[in-house]
PDB file of N, CA and C in Angstrom:
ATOM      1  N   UNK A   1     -23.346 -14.659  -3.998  1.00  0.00           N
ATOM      2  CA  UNK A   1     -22.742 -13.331  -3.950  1.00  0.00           C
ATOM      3  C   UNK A   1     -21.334 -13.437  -3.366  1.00  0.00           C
ATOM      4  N   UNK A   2     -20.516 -12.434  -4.205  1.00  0.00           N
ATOM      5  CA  UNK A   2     -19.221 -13.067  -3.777  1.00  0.00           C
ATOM      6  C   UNK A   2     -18.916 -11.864  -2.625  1.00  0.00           C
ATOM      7  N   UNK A   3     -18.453 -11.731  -1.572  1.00  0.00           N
ATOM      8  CA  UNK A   3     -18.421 -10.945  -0.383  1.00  0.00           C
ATOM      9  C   UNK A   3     -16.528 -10.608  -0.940  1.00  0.00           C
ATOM     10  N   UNK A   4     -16.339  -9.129  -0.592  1.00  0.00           N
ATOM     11  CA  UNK A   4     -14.912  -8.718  -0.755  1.00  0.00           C
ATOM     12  C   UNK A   4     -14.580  -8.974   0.410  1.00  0.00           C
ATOM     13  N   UNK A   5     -13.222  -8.765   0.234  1.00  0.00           N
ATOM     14  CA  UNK A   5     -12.354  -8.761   1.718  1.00  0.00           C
ATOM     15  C   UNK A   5     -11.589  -7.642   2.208  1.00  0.00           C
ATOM     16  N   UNK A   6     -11.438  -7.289   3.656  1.00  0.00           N
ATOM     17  CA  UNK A   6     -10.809  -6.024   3.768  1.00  0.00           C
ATOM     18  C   UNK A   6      -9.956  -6.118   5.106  1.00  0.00           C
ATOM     19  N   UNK A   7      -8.968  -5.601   4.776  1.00  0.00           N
ATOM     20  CA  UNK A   7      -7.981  -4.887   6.203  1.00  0.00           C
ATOM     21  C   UNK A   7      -7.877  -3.859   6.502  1.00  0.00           C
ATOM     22  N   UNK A   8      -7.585  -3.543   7.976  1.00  0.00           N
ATOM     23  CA  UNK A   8      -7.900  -2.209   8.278  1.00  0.00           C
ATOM     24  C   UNK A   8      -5.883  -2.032   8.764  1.00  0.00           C
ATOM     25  N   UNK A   9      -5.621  -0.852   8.024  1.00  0.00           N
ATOM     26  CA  UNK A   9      -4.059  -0.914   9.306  1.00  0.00           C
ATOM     27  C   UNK A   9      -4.142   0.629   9.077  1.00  0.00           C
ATOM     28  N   UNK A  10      -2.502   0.957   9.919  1.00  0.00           N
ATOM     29  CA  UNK A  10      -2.331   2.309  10.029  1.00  0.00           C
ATOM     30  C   UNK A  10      -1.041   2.541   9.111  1.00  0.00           C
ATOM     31  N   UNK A  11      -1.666   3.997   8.067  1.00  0.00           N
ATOM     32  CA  UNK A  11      -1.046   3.909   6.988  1.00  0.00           C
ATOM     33  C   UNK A  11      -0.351   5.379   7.132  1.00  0.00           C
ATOM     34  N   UNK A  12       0.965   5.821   6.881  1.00  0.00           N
ATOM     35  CA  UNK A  12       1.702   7.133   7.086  1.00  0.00           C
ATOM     36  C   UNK A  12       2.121   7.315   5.449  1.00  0.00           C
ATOM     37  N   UNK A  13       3.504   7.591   5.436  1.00  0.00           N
ATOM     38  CA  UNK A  13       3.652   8.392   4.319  1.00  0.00           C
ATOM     39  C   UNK A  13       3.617   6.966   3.399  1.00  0.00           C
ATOM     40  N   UNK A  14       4.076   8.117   1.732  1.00  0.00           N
ATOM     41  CA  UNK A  14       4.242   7.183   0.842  1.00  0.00           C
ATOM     42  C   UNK A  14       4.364   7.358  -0.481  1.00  0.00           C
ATOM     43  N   UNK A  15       4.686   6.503  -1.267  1.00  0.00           N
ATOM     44  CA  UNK A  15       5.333   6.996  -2.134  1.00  0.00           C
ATOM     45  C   UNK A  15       4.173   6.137  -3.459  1.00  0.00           C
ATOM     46  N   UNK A  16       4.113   7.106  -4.434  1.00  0.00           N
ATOM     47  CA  UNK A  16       3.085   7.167  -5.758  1.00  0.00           C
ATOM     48  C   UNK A  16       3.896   7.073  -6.979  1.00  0.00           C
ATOM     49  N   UNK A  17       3.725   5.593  -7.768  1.00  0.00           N
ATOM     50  CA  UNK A  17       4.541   5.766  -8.583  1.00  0.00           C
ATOM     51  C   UNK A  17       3.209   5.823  -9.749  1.00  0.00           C
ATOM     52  N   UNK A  18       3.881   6.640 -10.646  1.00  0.00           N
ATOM     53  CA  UNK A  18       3.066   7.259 -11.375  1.00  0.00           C
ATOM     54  C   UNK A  18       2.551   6.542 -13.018  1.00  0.00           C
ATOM     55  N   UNK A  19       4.030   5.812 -12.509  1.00  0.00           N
ATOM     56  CA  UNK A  19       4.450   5.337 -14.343  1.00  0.00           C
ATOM     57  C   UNK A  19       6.077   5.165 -14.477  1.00  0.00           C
ATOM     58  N   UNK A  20       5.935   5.402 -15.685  1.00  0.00           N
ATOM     59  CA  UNK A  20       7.515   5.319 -16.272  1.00  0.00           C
ATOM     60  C   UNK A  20       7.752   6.380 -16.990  1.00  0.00           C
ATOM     61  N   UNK A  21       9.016   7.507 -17.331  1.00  0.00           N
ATOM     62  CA  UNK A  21       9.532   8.374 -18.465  1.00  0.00           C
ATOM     63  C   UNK A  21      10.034   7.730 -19.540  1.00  0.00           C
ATOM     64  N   UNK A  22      10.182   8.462 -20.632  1.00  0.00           N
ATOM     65  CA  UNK A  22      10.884   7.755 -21.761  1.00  0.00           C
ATOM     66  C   UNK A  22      12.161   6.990 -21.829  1.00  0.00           C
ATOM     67  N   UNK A  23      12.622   6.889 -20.097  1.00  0.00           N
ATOM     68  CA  UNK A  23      13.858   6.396 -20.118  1.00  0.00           C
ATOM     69  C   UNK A  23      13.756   5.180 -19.634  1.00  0.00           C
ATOM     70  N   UNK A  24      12.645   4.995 -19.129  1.00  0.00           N
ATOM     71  CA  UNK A  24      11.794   3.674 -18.418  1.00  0.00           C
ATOM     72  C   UNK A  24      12.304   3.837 -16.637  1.00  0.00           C
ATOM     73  N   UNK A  25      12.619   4.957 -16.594  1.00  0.00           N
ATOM     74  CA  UNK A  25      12.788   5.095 -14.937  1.00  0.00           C
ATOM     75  C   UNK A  25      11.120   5.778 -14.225  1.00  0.00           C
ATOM     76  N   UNK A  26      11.080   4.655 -13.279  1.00  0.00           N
ATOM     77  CA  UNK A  26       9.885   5.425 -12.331  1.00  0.00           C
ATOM     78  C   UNK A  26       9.758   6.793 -12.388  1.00  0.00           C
ATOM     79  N   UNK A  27       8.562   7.673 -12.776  1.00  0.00           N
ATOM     80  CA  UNK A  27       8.514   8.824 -12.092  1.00  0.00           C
ATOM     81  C   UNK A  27       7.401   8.316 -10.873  1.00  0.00           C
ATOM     82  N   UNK A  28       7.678   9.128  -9.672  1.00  0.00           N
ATOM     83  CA  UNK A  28       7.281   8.379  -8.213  1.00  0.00           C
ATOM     84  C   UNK A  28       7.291  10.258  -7.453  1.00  0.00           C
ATOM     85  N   UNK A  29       7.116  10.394  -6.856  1.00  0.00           N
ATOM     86  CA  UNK A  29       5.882  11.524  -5.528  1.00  0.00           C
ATOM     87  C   UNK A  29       5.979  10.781  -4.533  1.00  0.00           C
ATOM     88  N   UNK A  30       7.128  11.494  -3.621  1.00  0.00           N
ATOM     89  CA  UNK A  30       7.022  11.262  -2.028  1.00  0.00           C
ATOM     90  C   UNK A  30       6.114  11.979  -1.319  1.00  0.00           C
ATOM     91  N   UNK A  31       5.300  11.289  -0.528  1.00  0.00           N
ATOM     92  CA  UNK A  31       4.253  12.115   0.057  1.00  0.00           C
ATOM     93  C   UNK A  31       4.820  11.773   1.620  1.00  0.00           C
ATOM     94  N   UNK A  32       4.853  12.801   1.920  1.00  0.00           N
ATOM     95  CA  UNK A  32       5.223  12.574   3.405  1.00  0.00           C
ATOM     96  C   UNK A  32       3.941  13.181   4.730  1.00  0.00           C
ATOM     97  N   UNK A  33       4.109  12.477   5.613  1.00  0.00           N
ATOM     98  CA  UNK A  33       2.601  12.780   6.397  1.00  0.00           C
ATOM     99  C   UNK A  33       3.216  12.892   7.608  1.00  0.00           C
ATOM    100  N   UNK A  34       2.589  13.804   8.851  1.00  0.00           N
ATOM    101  CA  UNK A  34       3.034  13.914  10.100  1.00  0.00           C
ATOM    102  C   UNK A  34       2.842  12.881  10.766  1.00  0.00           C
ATOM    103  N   UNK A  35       1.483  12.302  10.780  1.00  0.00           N
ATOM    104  CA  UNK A  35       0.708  11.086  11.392  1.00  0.00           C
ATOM    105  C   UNK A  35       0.444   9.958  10.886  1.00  0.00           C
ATOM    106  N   UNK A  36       0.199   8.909  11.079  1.00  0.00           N
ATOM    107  CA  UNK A  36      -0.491   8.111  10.727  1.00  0.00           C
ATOM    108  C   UNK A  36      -2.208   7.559  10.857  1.00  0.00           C
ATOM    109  N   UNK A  37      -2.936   7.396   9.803  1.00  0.00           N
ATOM    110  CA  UNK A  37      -4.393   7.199  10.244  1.00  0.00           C
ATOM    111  C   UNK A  37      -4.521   6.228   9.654  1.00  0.00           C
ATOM    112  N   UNK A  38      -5.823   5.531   9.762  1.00  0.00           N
ATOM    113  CA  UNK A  38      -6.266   4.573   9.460  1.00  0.00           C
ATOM    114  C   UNK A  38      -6.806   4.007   8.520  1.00  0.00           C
ATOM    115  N   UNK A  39      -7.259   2.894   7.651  1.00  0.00           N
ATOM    116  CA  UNK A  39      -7.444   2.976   6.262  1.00  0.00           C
ATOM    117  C   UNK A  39      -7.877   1.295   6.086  1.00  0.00           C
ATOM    118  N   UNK A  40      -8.847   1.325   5.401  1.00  0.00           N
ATOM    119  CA  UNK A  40      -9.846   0.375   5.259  1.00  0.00           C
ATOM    120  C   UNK A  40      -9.098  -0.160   3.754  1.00  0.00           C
ATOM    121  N   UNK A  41      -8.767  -1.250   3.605  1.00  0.00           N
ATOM    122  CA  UNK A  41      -7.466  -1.435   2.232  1.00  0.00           C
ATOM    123  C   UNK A  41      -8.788  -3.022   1.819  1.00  0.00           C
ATOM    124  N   UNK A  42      -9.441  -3.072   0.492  1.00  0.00           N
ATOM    125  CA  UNK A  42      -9.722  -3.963  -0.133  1.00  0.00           C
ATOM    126  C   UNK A  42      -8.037  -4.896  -0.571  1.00  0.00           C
ATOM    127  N   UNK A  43      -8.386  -6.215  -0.025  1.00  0.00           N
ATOM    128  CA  UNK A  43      -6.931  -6.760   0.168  1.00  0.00           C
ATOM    129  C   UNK A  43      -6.434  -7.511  -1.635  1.00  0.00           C
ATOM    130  N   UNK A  44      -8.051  -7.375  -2.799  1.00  0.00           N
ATOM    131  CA  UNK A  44      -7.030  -7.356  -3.311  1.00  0.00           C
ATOM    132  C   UNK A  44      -6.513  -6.386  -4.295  1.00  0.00           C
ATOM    133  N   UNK A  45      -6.336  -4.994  -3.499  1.00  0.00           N
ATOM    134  CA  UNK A  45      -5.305  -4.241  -3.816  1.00  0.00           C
ATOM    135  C   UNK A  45      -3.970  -4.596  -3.651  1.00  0.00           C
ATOM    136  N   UNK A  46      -3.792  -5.595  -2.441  1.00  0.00           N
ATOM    137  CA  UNK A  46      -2.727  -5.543  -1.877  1.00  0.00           C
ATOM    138  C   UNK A  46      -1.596  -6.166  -3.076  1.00  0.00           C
ATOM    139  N   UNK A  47      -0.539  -6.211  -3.210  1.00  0.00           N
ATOM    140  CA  UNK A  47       0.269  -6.510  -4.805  1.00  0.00           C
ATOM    141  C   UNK A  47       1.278  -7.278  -3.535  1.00  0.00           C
ATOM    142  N   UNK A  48       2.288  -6.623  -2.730  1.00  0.00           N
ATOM    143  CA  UNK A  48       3.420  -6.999  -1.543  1.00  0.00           C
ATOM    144  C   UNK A  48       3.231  -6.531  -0.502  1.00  0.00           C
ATOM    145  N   UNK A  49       3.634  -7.105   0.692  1.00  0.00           N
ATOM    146  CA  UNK A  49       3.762  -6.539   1.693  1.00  0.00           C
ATOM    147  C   UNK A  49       5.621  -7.014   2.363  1.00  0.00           C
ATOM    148  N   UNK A  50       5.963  -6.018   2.896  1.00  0.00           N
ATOM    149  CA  UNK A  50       7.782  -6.159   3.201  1.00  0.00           C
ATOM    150  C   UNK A  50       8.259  -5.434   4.721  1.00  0.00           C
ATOM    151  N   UNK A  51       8.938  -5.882   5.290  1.00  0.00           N
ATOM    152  CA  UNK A  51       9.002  -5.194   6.926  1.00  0.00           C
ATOM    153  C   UNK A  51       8.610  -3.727   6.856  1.00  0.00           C
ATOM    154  N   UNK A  52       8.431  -2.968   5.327  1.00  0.00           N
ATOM    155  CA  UNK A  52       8.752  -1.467   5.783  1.00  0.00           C
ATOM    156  C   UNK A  52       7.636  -1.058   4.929  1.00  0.00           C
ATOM    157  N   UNK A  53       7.002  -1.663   3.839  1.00  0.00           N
ATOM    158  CA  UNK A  53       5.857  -1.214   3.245  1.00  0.00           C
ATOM    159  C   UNK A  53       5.244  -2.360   2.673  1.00  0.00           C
ATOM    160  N   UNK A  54       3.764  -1.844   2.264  1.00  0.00           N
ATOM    161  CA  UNK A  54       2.935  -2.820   1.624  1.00  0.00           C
ATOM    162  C   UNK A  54       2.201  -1.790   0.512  1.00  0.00           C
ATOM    163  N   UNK A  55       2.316  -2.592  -0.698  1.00  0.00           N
ATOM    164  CA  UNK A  55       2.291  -2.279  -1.932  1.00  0.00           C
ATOM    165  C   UNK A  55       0.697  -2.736  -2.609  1.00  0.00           C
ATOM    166  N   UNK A  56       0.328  -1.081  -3.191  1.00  0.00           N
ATOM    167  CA  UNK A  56      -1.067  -1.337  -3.604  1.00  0.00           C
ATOM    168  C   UNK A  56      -1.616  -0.562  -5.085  1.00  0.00           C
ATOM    169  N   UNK A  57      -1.988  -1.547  -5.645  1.00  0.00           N
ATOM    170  CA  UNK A  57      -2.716  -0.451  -6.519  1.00  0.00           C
ATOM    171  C   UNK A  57      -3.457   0.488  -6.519  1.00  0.00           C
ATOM    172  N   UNK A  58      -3.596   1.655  -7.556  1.00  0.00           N
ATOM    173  CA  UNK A  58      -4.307   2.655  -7.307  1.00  0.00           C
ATOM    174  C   UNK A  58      -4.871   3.274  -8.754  1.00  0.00           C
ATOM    175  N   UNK A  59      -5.591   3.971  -8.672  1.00  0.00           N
ATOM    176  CA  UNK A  59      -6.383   4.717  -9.879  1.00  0.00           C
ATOM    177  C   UNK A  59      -5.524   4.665 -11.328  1.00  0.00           C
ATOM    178  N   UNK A  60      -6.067   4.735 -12.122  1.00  0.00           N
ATOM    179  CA  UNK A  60      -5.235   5.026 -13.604  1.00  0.00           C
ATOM    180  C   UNK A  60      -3.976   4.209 -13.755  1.00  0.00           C
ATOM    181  N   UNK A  61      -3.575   3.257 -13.139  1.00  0.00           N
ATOM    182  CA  UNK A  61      -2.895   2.161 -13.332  1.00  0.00           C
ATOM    183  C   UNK A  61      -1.394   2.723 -12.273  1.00  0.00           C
ATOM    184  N   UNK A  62      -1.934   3.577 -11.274  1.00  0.00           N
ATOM    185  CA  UNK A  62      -0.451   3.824 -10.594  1.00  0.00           C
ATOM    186  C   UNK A  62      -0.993   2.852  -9.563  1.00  0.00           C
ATOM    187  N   UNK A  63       0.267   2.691  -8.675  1.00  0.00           N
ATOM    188  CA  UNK A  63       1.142   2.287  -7.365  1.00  0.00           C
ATOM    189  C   UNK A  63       1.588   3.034  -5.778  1.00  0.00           C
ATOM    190  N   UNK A  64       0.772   1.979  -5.205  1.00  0.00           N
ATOM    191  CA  UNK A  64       1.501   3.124  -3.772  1.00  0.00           C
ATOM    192  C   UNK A  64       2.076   2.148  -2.650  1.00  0.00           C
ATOM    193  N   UNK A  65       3.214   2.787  -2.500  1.00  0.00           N
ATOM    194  CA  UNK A  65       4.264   2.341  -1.174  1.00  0.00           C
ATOM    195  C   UNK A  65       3.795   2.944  -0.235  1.00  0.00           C
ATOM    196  N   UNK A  66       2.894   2.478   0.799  1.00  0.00           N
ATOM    197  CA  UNK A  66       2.520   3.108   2.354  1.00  0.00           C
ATOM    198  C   UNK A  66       3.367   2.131   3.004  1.00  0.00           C
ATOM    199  N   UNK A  67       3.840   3.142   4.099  1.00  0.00           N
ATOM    200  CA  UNK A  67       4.706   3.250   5.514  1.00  0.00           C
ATOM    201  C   UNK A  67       3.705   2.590   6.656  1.00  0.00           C
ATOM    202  N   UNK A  68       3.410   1.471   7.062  1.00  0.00           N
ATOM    203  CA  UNK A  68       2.445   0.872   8.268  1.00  0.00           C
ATOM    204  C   UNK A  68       3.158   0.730   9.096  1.00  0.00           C
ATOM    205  N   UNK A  69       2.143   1.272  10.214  1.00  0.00           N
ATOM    206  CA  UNK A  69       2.726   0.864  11.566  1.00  0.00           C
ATOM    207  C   UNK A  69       2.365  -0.479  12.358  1.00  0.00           C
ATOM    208  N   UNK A  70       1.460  -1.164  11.648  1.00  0.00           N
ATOM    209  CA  UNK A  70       1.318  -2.470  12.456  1.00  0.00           C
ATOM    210  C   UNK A  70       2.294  -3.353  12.602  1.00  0.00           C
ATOM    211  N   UNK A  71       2.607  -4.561  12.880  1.00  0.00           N
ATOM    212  CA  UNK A  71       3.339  -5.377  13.147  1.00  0.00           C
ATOM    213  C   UNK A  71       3.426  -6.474  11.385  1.00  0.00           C
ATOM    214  N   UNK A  72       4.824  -6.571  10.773  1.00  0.00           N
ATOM    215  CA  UNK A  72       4.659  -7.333   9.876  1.00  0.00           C
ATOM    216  C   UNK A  72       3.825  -8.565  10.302  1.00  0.00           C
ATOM    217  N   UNK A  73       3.908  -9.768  11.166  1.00  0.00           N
ATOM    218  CA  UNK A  73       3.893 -10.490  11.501  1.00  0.00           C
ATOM    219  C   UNK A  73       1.996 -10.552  11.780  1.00  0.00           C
ATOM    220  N   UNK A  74       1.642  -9.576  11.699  1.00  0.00           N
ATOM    221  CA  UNK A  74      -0.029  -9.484  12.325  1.00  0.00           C
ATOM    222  C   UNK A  74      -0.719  -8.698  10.777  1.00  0.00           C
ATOM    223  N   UNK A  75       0.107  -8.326   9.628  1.00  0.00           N
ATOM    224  CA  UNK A  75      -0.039  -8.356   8.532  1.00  0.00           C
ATOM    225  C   UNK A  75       0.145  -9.866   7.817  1.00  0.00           C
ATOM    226  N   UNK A  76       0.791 -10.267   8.146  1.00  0.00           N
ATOM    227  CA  UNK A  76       1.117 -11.465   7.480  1.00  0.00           C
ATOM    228  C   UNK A  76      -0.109 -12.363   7.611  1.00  0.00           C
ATOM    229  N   UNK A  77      -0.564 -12.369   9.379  1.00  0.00           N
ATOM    230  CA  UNK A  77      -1.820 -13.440   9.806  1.00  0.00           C
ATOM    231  C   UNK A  77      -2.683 -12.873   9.307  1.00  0.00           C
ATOM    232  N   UNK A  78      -3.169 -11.790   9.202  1.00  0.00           N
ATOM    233  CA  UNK A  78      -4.738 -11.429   8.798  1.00  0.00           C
ATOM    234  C   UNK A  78      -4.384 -11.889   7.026  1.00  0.00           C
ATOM    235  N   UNK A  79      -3.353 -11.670   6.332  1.00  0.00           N
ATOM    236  CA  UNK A  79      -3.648 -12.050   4.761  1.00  0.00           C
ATOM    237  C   UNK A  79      -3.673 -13.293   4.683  1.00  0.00           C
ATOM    238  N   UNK A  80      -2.840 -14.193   5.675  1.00  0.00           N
ATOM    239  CA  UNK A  80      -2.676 -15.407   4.698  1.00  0.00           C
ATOM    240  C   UNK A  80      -2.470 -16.587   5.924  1.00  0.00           C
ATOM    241  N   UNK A  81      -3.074 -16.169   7.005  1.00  0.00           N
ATOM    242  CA  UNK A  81      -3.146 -16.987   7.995  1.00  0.00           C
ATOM    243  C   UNK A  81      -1.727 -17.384   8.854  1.00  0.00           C
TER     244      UNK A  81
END
């Protein structure tokens, strides 16, 4: 049995890209949040992670840019040692 894998961090706003228009530019939905909470992320959603967001797939073939507050560096160790 193959066991998934998961991270837990703290996830704030973010941005939903939806797709593309006929012009091939992103249409994308800023979601903006007061707080940040917590969020159980199957890692391999994870696509990037970058000092300011980490990049994940989502339903119907979109994309989401969440805002984390953990430490890049303690993202970096839990994915890839």
């Amino acid at each position: 049995m193959i066991r998934e894998k998961f991270i837990e961090l703290t996830l704030g706003s973010h941005i939903v890209v939806h797709g593309y228009d006929d012009q091939n530019k992103e249409v994308v939905e800023n979601v903006t949040v007061d707080t940040f909470s917590k969020k159980i992320i199957n890692i391999n959603r994870i696509k990037s992670v970058s000092e300011k967001y980490i990049l994940t797939d989502y339903s119907d073939g979109r994309w989401i840019y969440w805002e984390y507050k953990e430490d890049y560096k303690f993202i970096k160790t839990e994915l890839i040692g």
